[in-house]
C-alpha atoms as a PDB file:
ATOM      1  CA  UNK A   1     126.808  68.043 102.007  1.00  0.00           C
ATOM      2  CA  UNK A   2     128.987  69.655  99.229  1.00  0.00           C
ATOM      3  CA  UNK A   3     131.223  72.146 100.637  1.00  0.00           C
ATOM      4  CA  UNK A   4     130.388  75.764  99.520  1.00  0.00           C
ATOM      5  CA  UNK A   5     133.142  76.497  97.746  1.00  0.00           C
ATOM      6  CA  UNK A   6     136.757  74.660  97.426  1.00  0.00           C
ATOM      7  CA  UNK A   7     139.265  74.450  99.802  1.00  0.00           C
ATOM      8  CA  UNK A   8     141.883  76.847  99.887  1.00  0.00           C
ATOM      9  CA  UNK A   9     144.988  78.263 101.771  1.00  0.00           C
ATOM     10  CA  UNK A  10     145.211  81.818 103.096  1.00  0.00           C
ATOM     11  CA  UNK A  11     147.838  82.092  99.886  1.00  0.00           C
ATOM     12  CA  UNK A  12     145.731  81.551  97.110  1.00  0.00           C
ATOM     13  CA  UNK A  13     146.256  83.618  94.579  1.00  0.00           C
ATOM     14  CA  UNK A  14     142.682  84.945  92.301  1.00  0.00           C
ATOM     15  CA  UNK A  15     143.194  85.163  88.638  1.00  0.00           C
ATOM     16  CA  UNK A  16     144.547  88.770  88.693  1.00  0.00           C
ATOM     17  CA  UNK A  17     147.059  88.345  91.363  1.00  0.00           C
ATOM     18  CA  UNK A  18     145.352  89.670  94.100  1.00  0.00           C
ATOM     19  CA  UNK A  19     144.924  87.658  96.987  1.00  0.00           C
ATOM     20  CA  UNK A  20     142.046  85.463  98.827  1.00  0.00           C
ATOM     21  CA  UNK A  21     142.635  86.296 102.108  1.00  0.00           C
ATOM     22  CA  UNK A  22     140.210  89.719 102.870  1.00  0.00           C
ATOM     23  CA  UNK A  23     137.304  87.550 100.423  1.00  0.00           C
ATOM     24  CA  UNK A  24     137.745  84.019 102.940  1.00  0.00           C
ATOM     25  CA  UNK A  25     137.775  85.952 106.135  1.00  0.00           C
ATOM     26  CA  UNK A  26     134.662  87.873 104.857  1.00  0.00           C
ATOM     27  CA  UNK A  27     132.744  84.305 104.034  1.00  0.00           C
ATOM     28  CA  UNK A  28     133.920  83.252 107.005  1.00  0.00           C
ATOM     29  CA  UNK A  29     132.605  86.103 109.341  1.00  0.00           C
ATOM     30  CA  UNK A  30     129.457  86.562 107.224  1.00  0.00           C
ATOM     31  CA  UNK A  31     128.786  82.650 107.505  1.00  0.00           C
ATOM     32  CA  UNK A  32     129.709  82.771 111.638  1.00  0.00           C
ATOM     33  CA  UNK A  33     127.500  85.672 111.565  1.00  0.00           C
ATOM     34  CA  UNK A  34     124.311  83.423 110.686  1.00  0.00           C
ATOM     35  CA  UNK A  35     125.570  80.754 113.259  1.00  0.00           C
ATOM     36  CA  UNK A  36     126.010  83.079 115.909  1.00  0.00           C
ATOM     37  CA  UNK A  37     122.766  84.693 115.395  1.00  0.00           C
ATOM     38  CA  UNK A  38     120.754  81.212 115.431  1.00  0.00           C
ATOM     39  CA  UNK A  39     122.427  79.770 118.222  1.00  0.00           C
ATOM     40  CA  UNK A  40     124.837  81.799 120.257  1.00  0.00           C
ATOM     41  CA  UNK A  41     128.685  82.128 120.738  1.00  0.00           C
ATOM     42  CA  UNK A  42     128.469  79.011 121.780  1.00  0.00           C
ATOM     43  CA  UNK A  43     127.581  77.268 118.819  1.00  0.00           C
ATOM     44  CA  UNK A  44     130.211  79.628 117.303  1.00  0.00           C
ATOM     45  CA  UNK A  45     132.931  76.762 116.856  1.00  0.00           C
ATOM     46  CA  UNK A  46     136.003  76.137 114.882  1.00  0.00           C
ATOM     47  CA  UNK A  47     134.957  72.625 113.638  1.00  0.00           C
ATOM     48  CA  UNK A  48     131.598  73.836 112.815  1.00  0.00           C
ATOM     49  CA  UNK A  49     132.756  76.780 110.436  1.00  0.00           C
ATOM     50  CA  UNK A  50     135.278  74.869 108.770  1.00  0.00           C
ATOM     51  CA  UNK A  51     132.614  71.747 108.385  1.00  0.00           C
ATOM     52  CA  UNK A  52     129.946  74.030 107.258  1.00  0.00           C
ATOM     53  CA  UNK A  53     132.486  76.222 104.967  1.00  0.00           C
ATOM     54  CA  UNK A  54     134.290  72.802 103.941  1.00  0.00           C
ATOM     55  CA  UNK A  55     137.551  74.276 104.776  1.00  0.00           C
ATOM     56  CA  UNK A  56     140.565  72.884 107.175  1.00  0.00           C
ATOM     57  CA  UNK A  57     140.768  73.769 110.437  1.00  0.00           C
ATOM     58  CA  UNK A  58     143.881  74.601 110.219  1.00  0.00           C
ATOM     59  CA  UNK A  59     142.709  76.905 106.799  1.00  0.00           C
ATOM     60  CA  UNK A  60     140.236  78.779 109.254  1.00  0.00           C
ATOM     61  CA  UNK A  61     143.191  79.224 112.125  1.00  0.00           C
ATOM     62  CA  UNK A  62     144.683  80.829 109.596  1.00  0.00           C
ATOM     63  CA  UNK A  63     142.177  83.702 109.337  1.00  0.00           C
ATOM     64  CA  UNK A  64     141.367  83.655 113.274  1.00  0.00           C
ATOM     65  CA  UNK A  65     143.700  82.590 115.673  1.00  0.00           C
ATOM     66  CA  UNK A  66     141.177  81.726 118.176  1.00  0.00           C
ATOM     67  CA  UNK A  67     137.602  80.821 119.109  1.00  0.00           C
ATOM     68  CA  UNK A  68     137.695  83.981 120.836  1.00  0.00           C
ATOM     69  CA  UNK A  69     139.451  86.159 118.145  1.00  0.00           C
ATOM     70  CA  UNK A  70     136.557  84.827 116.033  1.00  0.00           C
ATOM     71  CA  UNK A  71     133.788  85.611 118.804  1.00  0.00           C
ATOM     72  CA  UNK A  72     135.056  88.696 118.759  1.00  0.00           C
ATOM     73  CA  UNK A  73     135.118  89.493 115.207  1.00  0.00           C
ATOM     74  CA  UNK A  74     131.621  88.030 114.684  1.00  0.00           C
ATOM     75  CA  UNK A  75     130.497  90.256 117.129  1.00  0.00           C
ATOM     76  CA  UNK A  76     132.296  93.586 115.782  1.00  0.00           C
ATOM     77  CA  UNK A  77     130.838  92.458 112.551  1.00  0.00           C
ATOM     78  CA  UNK A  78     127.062  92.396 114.372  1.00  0.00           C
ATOM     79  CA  UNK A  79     127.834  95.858 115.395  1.00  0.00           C
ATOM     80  CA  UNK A  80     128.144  97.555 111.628  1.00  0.00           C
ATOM     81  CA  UNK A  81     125.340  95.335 110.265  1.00  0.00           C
ATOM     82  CA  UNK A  82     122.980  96.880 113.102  1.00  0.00           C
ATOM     83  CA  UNK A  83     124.611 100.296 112.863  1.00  0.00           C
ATOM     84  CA  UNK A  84     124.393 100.954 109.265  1.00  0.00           C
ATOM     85  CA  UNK A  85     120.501  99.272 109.542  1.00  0.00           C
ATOM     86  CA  UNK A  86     119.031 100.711 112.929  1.00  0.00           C
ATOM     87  CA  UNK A  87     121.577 103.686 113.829  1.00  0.00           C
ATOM     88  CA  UNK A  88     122.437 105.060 110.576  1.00  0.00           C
ATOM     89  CA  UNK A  89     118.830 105.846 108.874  1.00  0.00           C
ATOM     90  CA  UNK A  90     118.230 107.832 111.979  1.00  0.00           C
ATOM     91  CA  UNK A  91     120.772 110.339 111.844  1.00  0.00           C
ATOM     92  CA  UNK A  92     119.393 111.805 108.212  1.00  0.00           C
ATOM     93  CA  UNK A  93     116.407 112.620 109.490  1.00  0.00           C
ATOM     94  CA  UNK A  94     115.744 115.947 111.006  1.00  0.00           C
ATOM     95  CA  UNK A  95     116.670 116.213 114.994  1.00  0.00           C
ATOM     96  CA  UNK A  96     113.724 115.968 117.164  1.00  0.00           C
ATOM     97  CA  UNK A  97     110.722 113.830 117.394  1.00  0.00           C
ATOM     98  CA  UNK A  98     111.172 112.731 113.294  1.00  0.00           C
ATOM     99  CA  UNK A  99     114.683 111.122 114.158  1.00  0.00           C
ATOM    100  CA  UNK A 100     113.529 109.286 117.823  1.00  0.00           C
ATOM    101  CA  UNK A 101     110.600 107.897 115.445  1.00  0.00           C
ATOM    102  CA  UNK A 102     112.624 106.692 112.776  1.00  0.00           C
ATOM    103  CA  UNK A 103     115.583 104.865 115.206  1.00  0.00           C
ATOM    104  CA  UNK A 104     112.407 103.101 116.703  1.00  0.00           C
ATOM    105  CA  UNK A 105     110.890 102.097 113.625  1.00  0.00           C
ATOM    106  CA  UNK A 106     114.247 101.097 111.824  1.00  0.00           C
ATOM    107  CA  UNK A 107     114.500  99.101 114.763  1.00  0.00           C
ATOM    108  CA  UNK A 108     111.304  97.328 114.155  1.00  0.00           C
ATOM    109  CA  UNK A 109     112.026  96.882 110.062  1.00  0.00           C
ATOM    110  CA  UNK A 110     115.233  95.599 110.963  1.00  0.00           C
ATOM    111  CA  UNK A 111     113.589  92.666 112.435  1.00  0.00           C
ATOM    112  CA  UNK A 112     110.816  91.998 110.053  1.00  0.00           C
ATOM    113  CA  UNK A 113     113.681  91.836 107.412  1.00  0.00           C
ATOM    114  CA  UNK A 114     115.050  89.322 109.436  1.00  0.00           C
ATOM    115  CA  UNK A 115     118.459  91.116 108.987  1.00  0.00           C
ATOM    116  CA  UNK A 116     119.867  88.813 111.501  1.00  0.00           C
ATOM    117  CA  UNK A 117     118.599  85.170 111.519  1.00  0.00           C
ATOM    118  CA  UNK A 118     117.737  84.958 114.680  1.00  0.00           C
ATOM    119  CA  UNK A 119     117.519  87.628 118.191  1.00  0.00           C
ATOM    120  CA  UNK A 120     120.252  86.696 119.775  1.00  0.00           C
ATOM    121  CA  UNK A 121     122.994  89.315 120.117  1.00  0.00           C
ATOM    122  CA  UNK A 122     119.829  91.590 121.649  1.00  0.00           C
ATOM    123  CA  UNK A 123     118.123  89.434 123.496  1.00  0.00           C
ATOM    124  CA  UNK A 124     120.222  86.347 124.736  1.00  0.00           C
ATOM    125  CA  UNK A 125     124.153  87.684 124.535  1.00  0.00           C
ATOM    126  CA  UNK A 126     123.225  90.792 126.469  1.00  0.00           C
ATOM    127  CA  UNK A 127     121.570  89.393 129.529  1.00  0.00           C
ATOM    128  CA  UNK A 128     124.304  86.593 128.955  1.00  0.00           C
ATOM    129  CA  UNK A 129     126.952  88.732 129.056  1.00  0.00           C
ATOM    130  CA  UNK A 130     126.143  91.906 131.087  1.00  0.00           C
ATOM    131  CA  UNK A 131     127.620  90.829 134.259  1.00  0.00           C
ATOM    132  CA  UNK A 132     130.264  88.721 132.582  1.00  0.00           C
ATOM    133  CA  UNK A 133     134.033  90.177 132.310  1.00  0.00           C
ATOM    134  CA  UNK A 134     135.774  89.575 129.309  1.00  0.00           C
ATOM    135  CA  UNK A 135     136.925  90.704 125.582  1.00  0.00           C
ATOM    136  CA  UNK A 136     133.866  89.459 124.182  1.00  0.00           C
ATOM    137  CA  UNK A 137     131.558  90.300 126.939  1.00  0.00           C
ATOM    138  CA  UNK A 138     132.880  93.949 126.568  1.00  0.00           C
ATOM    139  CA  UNK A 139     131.874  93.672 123.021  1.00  0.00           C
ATOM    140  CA  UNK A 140     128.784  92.662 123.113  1.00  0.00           C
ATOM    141  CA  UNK A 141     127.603  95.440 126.197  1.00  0.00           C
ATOM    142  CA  UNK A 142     129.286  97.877 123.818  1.00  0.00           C
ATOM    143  CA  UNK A 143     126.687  97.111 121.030  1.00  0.00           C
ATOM    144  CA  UNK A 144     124.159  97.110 123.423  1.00  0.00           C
ATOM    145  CA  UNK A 145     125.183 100.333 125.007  1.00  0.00           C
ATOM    146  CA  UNK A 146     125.009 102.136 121.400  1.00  0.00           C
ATOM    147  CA  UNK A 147     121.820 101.336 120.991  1.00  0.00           C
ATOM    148  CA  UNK A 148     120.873 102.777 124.722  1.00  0.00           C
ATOM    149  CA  UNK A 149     122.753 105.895 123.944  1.00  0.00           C
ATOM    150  CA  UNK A 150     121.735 106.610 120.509  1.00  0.00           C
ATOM    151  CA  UNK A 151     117.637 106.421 121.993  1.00  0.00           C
ATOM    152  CA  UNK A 152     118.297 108.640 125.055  1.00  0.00           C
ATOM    153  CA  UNK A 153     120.063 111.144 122.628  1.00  0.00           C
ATOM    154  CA  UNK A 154     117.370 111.019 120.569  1.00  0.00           C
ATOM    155  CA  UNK A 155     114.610 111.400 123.507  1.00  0.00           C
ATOM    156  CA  UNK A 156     116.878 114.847 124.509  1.00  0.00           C
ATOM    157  CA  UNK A 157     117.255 116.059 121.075  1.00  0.00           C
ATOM    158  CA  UNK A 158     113.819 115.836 120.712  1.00  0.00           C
ATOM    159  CA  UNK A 159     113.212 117.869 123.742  1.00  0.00           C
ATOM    160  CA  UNK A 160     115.985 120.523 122.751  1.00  0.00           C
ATOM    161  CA  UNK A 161     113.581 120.998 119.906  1.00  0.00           C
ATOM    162  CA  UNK A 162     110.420 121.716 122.272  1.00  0.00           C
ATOM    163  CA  UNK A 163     108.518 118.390 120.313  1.00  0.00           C
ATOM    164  CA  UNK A 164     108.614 116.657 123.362  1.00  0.00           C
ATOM    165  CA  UNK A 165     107.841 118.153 126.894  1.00  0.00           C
ATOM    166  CA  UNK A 166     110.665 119.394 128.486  1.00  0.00           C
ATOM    167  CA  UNK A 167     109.280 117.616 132.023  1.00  0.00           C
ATOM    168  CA  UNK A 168     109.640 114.341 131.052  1.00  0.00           C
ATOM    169  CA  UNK A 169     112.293 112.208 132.130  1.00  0.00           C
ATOM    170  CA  UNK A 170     115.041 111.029 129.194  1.00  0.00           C
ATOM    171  CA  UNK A 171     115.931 108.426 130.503  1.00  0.00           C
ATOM    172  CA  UNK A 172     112.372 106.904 131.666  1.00  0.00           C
ATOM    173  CA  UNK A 173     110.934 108.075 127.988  1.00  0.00           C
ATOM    174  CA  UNK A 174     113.979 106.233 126.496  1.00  0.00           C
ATOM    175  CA  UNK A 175     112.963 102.758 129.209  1.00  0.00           C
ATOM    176  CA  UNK A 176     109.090 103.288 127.603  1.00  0.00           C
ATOM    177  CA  UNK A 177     110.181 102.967 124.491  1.00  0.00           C
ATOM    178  CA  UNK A 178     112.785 100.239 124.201  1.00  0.00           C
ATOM    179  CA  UNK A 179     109.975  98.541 126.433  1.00  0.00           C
ATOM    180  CA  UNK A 180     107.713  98.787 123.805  1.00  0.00           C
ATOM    181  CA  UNK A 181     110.435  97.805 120.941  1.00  0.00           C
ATOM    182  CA  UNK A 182     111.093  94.492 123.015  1.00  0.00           C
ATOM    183  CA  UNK A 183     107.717  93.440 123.817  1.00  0.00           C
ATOM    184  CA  UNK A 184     106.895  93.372 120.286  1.00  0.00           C
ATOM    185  CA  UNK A 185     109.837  90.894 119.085  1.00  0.00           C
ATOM    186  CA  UNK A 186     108.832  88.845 122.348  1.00  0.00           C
ATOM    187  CA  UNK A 187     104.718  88.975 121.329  1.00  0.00           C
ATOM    188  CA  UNK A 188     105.994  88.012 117.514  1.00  0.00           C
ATOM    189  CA  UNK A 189     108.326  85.569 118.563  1.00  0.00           C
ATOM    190  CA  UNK A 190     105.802  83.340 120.583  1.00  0.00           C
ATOM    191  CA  UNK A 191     102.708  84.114 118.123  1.00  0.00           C
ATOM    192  CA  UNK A 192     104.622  83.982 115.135  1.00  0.00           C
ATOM    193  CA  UNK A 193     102.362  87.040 113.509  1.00  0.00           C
ATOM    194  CA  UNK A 194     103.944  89.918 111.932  1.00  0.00           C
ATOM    195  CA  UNK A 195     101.303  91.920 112.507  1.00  0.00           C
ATOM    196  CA  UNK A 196     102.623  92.517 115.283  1.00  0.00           C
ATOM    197  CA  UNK A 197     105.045  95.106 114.102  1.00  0.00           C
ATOM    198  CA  UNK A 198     102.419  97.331 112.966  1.00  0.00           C
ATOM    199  CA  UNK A 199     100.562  97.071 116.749  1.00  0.00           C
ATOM    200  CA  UNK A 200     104.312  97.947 117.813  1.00  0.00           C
ATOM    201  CA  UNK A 201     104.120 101.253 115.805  1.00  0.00           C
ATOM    202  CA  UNK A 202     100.913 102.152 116.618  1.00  0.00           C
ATOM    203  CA  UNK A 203     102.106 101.788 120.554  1.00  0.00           C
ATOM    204  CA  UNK A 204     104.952 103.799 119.516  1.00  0.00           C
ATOM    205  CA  UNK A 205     102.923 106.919 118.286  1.00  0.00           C
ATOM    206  CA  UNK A 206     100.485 106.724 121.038  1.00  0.00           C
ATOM    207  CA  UNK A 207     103.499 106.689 123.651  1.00  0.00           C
ATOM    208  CA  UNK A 208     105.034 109.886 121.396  1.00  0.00           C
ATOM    209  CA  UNK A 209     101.660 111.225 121.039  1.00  0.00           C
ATOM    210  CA  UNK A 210     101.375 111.346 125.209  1.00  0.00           C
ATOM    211  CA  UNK A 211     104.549 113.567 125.208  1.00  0.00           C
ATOM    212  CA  UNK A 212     104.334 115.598 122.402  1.00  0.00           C
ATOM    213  CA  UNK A 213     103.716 119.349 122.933  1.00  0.00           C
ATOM    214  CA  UNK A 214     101.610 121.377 121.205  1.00  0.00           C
ATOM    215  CA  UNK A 215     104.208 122.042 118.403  1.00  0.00           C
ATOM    216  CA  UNK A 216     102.652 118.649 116.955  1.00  0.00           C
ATOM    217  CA  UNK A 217      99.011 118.288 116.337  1.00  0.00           C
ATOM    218  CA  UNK A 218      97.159 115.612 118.076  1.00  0.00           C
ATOM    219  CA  UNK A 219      95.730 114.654 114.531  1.00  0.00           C
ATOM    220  CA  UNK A 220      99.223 113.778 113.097  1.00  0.00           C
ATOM    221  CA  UNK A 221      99.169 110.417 115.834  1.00  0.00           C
ATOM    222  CA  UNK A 222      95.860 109.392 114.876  1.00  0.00           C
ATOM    223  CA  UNK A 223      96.674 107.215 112.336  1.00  0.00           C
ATOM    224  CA  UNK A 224     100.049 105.509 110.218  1.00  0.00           C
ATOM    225  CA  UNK A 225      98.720 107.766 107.153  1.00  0.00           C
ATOM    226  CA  UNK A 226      98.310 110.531 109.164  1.00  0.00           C
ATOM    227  CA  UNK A 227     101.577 110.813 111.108  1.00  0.00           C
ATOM    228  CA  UNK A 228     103.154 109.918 107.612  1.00  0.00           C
ATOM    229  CA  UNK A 229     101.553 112.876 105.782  1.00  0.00           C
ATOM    230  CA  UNK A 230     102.499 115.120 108.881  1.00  0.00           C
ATOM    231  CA  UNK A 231     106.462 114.160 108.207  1.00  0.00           C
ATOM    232  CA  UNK A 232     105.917 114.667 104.969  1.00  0.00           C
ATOM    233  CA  UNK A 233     104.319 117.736 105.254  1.00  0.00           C
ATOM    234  CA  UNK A 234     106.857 119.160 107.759  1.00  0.00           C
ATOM    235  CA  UNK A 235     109.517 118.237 104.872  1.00  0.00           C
ATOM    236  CA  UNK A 236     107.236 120.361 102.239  1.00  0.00           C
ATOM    237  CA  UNK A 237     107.703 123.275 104.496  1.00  0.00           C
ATOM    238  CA  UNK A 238     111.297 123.385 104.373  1.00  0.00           C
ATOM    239  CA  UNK A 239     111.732 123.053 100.892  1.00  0.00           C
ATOM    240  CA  UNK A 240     109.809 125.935 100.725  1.00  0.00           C
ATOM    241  CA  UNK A 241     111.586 128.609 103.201  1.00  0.00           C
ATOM    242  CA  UNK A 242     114.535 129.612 100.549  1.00  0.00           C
ATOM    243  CA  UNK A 243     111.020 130.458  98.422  1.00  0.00           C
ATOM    244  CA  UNK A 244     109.738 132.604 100.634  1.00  0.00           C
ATOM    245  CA  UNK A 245     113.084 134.459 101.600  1.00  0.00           C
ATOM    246  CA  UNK A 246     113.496 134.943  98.130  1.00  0.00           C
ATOM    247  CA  UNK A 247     110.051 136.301  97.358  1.00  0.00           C
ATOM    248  CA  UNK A 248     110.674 139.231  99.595  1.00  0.00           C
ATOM    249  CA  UNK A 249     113.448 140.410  97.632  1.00  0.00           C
ATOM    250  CA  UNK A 250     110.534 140.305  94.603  1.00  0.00           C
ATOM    251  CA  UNK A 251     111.631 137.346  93.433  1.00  0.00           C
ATOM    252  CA  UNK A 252     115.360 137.930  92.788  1.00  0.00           C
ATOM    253  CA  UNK A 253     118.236 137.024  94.233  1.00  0.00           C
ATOM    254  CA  UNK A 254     119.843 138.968  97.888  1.00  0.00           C
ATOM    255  CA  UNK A 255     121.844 141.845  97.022  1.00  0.00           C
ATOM    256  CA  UNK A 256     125.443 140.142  97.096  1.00  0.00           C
ATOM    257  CA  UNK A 257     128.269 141.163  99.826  1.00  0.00           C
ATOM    258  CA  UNK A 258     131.623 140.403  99.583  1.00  0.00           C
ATOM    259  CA  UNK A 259     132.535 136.857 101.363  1.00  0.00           C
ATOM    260  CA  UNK A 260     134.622 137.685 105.025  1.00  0.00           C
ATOM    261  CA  UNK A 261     137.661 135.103 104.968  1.00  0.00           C
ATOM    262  CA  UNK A 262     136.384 133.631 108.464  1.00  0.00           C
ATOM    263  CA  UNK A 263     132.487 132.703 106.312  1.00  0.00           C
ATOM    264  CA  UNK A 264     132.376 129.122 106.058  1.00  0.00           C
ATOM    265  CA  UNK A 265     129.768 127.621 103.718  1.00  0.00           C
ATOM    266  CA  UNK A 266     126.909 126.797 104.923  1.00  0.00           C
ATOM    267  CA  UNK A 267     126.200 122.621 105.131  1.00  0.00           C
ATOM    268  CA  UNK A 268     124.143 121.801 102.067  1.00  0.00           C
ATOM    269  CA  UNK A 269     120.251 121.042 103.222  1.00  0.00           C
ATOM    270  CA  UNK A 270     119.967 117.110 103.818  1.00  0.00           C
ATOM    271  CA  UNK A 271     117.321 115.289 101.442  1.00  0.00           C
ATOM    272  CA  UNK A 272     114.147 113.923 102.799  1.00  0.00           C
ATOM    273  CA  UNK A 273     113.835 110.975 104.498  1.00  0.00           C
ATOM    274  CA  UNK A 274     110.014 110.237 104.132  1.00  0.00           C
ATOM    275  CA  UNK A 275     110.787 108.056 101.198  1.00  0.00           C
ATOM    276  CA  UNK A 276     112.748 105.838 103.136  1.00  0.00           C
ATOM    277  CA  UNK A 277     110.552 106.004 105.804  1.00  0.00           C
ATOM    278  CA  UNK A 278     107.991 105.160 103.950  1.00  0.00           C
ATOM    279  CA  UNK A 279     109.354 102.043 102.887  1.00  0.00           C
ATOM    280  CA  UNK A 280     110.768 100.828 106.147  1.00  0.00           C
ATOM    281  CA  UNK A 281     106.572 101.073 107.802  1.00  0.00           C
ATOM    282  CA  UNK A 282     105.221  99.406 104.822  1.00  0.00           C
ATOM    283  CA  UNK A 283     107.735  96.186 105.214  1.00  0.00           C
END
């Protein structure tokens, strides 16, 4: 097979001066990446990357030291890719019930986008390395422990905002759901039928539709349109509070004081997410 791209030294030079190094290490990790994700840490080899990448082995040594140097890079690099796709989408949405939904469903999307080849640094590298000591091992519980952390806070932020009933347990709310999350990848992965995302989400709603309180009405679980026009509709209403505040000064602006030095400025309002969210639940 013809080798991706030449063979170089960590000293090459580019055209402008600048050097190779940062660009090579980045094929390299996004390239062990793929491996890793396909066929574990295992498969993550030395000889393979440097075959596959038709570089040295002493060309890729010079990038990672170590198998294990490389693990654990590969790994670290797992962690941003999932945090900037699953974590990250979450935290613009509105606190409560909007942002638990949207961590579960960019959880989903990120898997029918097949944003990692294959499941294993969530399925196979946890349970392989949970009771396992070890740089690596550390690593990889680390990634998995974000993700834990990031639903439960969700689950109690959600209940801070009275969305969710106050009764229910975080932690066995935050179990339910990551149940549901996995058994979908495991039903899609042995039928092979991505329809099976959109039976995931409808699981989802009817397990947030069972805790809900009366804040949220029934009608807004019924359906994927429905629960869709109820976000949207919730976003509607906020654009139009500075409206009504200003109506009741008769439609001009508050009568002005003069700024205290300890004001700070308020944070600017954060833009909808519905868009997005729209486009991660049609995927």
């Amino acid at each position: 097979m013809a080798p991706l791209w030449p063979r170089k030294s960590r000293g090459t030079k580019k055209a402008d001066g600048t050097s190779k190094g940062p660009e090579t290490r980045r094929r390299i990790l996004a390239h062990s990446l793929r491996v890793a994700a396909s066929h574990g840490l295992a498969g993550l080899t030395i000889g393979r990357l440097a075959r596959d990448l038709g570089m040295s082995k002493s060309g890729l040594f010079a990038h990672f030291r170590s198998k294990r140097v490389l693990e654990i890079a590969t790994i670290n690099e797992a962690r941003k890719v999932f945090t900037s796709q699953v974590l990250a989408p979450a935290t613009v949405g509105n606190e409560g019930i909007e942002r638990l939904w949207i961590l579960c469903d960019s959880w989903l999307a990120h898997i029918e986008r097949r944003v990692f080849p294959g499941g294993y640094f969530f399925t196979g590298a946890f349970f392989e390395c949970a009771e396992r000591s070890g740089s690596a091992e550390t690593e990889i519980n680390a990634m998995a422990r974000d993700w834990w952390n990031s639903l439960k806070s969700a689950v109690l932020k959600a209940q801070d905002r009275k969305e969710i009933d106050l009764t229910a347990d975080a932690r066995r709310v935050s179990f339910d759901l990551n149940g549901i999350l996995m058994a979908a990848y495991w039903a899609f992965l042995v039928e092979k039928d991505p329809g099976i995302f959109g039976e995931g989400r409808i699981a989802l709603r009817a397990k947030l539709a069972s805790l809900a309180t009366n804040r949220i009405p029934a009608s807004a679980f019924k359906s994927e349109d429905a629960w869709k026009g109820y976000l949207n509709g919730k976003h509607v209403q906020e654009k139009e509070k500075p409206l009504s505040a200003l109506r009741r000064f008769g439609g001009k602006k508050a009568p002005s004081v003069a700024p205290s030095p300890l004001q700070t400025k308020l944070p600017e309002k954060k833009k909808s997410v519905f868009d997005g969210l729209r486009r991660l639940t049609q995927k």
